[in-house]
PDB file of N, CA and C in Angstrom:
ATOM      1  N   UNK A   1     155.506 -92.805 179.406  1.00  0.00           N
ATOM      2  CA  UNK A   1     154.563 -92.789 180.511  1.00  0.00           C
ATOM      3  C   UNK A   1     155.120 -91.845 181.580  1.00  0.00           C
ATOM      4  N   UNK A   2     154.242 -91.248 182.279  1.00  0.00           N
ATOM      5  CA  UNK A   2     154.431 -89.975 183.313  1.00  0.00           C
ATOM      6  C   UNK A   2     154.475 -90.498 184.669  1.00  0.00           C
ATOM      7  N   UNK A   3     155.772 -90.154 185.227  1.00  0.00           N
ATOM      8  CA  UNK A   3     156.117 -90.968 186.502  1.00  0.00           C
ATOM      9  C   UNK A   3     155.346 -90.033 187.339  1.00  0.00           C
ATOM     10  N   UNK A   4     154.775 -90.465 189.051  1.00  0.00           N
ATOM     11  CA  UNK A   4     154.487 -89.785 189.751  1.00  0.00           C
ATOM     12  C   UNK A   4     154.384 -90.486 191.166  1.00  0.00           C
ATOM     13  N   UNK A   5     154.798 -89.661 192.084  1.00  0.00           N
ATOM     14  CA  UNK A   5     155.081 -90.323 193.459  1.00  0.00           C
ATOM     15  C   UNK A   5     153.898 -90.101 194.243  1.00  0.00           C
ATOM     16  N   UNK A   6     153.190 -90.797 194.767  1.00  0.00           N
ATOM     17  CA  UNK A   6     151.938 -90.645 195.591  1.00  0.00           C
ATOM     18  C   UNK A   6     152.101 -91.029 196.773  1.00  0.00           C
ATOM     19  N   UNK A   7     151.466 -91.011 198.440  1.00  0.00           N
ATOM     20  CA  UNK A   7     151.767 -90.777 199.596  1.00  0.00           C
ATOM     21  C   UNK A   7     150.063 -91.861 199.423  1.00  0.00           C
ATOM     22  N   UNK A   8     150.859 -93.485 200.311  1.00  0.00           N
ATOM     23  CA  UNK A   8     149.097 -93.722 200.298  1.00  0.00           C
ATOM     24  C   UNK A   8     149.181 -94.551 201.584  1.00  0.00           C
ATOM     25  N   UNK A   9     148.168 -94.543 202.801  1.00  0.00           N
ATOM     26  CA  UNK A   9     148.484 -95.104 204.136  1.00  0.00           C
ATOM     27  C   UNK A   9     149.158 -96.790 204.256  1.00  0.00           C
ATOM     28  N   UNK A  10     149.712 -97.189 205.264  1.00  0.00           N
ATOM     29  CA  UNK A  10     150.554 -98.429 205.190  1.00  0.00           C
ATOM     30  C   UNK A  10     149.405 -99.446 205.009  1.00  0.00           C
ATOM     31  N   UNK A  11     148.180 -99.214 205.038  1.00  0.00           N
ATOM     32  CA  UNK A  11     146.838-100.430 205.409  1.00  0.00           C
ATOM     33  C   UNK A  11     146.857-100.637 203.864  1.00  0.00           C
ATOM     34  N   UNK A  12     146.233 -99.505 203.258  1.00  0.00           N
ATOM     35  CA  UNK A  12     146.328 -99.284 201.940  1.00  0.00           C
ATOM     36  C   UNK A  12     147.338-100.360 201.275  1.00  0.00           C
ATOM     37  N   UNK A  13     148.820 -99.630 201.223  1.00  0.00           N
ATOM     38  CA  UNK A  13     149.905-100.681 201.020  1.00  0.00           C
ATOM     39  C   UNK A  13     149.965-102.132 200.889  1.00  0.00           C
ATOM     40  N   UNK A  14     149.447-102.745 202.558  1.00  0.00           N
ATOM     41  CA  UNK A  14     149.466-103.374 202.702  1.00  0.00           C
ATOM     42  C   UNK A  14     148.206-104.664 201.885  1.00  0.00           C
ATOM     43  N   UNK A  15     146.740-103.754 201.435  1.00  0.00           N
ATOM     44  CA  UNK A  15     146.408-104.484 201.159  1.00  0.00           C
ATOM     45  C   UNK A  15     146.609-104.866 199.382  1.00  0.00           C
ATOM     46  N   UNK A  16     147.603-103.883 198.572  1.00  0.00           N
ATOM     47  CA  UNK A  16     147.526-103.975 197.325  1.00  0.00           C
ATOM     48  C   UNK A  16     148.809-105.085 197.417  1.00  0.00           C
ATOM     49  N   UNK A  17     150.122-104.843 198.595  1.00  0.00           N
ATOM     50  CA  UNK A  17     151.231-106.222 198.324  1.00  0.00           C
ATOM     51  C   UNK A  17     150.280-106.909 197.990  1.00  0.00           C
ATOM     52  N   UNK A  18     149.272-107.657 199.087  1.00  0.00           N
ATOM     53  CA  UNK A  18     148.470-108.575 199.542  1.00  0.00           C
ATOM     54  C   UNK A  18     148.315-109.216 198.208  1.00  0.00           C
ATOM     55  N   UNK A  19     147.305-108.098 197.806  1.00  0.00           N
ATOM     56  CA  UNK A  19     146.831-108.402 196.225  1.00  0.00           C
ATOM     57  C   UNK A  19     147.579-108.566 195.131  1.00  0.00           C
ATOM     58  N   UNK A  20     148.671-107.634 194.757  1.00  0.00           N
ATOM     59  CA  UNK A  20     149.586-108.274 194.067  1.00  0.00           C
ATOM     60  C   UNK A  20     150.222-109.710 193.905  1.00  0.00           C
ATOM     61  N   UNK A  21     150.570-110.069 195.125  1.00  0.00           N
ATOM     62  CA  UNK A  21     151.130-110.907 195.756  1.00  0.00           C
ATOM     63  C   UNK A  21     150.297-112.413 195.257  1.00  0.00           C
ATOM     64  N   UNK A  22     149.153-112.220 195.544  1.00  0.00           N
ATOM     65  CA  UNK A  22     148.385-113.216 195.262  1.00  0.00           C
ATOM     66  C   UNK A  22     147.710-113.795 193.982  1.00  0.00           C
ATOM     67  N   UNK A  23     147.677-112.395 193.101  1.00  0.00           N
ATOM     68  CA  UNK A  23     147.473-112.545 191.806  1.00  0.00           C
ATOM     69  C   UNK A  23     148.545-112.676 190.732  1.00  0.00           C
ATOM     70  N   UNK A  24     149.878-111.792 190.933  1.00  0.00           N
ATOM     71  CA  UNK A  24     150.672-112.060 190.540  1.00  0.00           C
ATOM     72  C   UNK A  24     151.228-110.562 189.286  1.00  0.00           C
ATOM     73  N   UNK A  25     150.181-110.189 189.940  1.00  0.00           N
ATOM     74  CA  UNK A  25     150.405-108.702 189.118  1.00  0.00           C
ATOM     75  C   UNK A  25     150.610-107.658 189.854  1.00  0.00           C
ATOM     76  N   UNK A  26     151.768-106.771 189.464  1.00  0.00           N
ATOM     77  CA  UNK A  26     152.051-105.677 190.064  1.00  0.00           C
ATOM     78  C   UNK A  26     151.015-104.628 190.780  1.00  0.00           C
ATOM     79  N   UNK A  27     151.154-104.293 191.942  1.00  0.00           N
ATOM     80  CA  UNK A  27     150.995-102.638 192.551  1.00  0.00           C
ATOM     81  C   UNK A  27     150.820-102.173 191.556  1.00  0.00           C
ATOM     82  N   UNK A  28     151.810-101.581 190.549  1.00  0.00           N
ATOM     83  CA  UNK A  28     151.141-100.257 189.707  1.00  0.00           C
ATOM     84  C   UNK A  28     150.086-100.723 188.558  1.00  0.00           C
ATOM     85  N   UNK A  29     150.392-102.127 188.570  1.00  0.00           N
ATOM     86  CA  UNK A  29     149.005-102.646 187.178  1.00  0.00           C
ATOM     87  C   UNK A  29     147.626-102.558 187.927  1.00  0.00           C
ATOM     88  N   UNK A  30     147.526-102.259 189.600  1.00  0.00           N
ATOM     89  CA  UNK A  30     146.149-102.054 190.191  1.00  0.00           C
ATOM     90  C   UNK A  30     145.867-100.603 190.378  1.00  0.00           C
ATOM     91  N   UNK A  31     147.135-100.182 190.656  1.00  0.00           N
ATOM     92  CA  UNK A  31     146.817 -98.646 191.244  1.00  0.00           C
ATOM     93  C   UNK A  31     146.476 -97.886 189.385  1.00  0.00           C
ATOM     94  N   UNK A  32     147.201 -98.199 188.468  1.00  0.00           N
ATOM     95  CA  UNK A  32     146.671 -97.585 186.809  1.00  0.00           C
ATOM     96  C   UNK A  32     145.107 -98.344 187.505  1.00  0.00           C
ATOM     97  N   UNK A  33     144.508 -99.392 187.126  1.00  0.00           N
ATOM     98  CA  UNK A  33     143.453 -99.579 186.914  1.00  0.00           C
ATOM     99  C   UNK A  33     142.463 -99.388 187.524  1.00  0.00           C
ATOM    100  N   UNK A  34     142.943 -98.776 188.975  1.00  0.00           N
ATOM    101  CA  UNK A  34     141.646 -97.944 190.165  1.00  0.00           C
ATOM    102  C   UNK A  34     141.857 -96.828 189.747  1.00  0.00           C
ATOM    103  N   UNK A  35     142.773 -96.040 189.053  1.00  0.00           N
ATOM    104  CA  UNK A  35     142.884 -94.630 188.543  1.00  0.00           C
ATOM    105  C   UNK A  35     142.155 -94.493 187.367  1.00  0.00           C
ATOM    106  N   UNK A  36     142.241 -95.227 186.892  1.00  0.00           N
ATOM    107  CA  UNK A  36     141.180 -95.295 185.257  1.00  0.00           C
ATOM    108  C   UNK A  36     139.749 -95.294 185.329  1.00  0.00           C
ATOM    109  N   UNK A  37     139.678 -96.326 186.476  1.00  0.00           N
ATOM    110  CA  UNK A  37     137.815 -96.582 186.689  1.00  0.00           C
ATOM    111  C   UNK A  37     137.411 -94.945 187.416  1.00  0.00           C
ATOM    112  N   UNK A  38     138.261 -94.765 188.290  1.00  0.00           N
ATOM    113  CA  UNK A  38     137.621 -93.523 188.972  1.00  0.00           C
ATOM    114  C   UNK A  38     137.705 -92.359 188.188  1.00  0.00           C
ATOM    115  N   UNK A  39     138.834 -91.975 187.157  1.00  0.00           N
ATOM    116  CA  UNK A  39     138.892 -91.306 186.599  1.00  0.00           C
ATOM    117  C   UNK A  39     137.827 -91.041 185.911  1.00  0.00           C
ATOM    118  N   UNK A  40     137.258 -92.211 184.558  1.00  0.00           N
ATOM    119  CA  UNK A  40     136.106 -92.272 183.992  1.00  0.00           C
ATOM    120  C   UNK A  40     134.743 -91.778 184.705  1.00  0.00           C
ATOM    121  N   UNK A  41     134.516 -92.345 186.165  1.00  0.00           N
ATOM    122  CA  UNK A  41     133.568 -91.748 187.254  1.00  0.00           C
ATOM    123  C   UNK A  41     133.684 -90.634 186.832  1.00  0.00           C
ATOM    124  N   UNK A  42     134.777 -89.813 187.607  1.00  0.00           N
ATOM    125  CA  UNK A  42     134.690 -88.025 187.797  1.00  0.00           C
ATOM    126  C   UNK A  42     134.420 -87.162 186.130  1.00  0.00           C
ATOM    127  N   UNK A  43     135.173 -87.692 185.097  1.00  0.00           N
ATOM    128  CA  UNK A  43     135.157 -87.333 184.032  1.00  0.00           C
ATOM    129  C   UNK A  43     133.497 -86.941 183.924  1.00  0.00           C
ATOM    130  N   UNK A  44     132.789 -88.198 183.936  1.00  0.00           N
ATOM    131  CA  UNK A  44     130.940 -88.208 183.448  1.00  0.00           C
ATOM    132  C   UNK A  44     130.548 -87.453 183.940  1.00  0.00           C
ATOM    133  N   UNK A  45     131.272 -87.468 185.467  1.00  0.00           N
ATOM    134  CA  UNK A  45     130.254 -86.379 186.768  1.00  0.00           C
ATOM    135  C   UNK A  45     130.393 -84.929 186.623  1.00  0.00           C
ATOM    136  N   UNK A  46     131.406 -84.745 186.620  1.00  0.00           N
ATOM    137  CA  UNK A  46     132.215 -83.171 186.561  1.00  0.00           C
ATOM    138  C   UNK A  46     131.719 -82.533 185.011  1.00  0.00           C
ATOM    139  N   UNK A  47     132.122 -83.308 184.054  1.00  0.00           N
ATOM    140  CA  UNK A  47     131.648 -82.855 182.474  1.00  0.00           C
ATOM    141  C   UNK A  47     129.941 -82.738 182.536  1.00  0.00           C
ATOM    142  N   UNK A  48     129.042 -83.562 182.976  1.00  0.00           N
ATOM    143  CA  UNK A  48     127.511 -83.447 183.376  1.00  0.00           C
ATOM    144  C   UNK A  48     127.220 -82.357 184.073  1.00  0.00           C
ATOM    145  N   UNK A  49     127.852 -82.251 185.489  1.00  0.00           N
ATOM    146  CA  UNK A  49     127.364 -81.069 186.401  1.00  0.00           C
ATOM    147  C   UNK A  49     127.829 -79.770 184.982  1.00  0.00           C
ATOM    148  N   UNK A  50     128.778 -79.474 184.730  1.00  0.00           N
ATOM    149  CA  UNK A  50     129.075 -78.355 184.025  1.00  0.00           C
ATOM    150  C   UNK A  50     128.077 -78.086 183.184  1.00  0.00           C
ATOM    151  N   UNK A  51     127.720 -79.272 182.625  1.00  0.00           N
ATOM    152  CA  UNK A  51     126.444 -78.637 181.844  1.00  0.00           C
ATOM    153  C   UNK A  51     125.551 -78.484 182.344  1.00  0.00           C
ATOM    154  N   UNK A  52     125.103 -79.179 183.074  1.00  0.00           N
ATOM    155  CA  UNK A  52     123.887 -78.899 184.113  1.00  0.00           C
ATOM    156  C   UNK A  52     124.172 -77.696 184.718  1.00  0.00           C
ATOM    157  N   UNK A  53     125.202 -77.093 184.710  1.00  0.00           N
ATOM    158  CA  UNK A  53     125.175 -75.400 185.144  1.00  0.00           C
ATOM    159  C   UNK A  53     125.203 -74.244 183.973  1.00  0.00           C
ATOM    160  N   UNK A  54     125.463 -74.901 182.572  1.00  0.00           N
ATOM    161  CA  UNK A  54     125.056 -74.643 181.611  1.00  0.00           C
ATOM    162  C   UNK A  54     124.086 -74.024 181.495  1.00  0.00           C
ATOM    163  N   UNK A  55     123.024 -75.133 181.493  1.00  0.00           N
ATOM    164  CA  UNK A  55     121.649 -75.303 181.507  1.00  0.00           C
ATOM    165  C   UNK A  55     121.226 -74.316 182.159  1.00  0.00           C
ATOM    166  N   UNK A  56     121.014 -74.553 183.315  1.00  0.00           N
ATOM    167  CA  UNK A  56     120.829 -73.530 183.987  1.00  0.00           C
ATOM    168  C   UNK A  56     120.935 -72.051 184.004  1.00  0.00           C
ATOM    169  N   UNK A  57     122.202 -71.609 183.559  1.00  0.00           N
ATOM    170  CA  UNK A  57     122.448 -70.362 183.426  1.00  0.00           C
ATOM    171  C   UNK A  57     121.720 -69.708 181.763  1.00  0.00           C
ATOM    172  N   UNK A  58     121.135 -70.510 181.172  1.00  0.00           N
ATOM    173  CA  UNK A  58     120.572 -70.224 179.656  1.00  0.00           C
ATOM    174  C   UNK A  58     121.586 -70.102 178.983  1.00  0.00           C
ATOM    175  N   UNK A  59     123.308 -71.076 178.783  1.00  0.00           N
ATOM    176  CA  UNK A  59     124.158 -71.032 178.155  1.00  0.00           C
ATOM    177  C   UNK A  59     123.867 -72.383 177.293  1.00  0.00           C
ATOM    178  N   UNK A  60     122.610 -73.194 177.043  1.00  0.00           N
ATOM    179  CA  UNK A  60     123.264 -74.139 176.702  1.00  0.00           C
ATOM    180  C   UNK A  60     121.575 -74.956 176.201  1.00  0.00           C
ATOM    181  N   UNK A  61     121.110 -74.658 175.148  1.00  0.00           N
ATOM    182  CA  UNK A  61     119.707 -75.539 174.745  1.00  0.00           C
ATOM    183  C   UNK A  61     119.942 -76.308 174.655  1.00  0.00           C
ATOM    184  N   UNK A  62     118.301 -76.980 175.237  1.00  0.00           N
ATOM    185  CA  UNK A  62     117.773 -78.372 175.222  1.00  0.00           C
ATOM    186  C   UNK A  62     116.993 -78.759 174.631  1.00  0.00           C
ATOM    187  N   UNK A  63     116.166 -79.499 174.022  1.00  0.00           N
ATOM    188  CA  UNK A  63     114.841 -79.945 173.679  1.00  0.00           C
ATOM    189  C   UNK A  63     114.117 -81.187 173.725  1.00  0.00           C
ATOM    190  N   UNK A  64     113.110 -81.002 173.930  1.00  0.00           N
ATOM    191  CA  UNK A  64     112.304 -82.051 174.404  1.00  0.00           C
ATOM    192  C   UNK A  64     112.384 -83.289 173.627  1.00  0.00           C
ATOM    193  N   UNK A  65     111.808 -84.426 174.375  1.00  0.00           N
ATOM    194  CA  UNK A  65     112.144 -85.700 172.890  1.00  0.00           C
ATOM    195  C   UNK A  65     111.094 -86.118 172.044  1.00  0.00           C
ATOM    196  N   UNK A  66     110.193 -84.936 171.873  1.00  0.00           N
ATOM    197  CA  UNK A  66     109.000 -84.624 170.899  1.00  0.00           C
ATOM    198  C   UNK A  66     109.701 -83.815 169.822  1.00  0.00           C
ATOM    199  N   UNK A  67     110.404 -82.961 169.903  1.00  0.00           N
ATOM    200  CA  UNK A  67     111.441 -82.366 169.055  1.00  0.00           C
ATOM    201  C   UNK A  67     112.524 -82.781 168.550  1.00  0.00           C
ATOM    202  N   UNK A  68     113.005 -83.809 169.377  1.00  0.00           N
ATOM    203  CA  UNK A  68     114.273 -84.332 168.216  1.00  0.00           C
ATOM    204  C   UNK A  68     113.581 -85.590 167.536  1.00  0.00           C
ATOM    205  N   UNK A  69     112.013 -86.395 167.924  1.00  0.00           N
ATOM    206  CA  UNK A  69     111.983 -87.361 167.045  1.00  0.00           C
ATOM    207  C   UNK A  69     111.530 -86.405 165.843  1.00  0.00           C
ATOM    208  N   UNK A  70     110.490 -85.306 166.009  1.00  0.00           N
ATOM    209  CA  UNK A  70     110.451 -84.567 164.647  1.00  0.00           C
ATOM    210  C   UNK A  70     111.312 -84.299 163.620  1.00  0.00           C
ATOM    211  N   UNK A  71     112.413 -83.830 164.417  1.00  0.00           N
ATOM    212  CA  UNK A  71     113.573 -83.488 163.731  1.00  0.00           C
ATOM    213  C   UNK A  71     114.341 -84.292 162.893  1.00  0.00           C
ATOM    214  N   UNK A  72     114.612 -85.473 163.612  1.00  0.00           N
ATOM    215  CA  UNK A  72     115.042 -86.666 162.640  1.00  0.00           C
ATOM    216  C   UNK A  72     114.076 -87.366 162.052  1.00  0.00           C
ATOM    217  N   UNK A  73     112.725 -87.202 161.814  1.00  0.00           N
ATOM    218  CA  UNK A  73     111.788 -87.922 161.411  1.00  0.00           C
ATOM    219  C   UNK A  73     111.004 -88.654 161.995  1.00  0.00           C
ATOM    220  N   UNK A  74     111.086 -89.181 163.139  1.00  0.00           N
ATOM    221  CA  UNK A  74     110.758 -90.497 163.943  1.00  0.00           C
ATOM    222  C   UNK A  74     108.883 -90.003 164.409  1.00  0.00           C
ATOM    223  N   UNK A  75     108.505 -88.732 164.587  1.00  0.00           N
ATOM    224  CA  UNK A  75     107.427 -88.603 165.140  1.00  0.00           C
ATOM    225  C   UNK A  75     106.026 -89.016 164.397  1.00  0.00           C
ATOM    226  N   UNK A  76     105.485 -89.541 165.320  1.00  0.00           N
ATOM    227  CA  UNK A  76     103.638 -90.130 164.841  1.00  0.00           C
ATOM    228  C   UNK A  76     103.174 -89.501 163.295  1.00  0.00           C
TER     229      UNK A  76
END
């Protein structure tokens, strides 16, 4: 696992002891698991917009969903 030192305000701090403290699980078992959820966030967002600029630029077809039920069979 990849060590890394982060700078985070004393309120901050103060409220993950808090939480640790009370649940019984470490600071870094919360700070991994707010890094994971947000991570997953930006991942969807950032990988979407890119295509959506894709799109846009005519790098990247689409088709309607009259065309892919044809395609796989599914249409009337």
């Amino acid at each position: 696992m990849a060590l890394r030192s982060i700078r985070i305000p004393v309120e901050i701090d103060a409220r993950l002891n808090m939480l640790a403290k009370k649940t019984g699980r470490t600071k870094t078992y919360y700070i991994q698991e707010m890094i994971r959820a947000s991570l997953d966030d930006q991942e969807d967002y950032y990988l979407a917009d890119a295509i959506s600029e894709r799109i846009r630029a005519g790098k990247e077809k689409t088709y309607s969903l009259e065309e892919v039920e044809r395609d796989i069979g599914l249409a009337d």
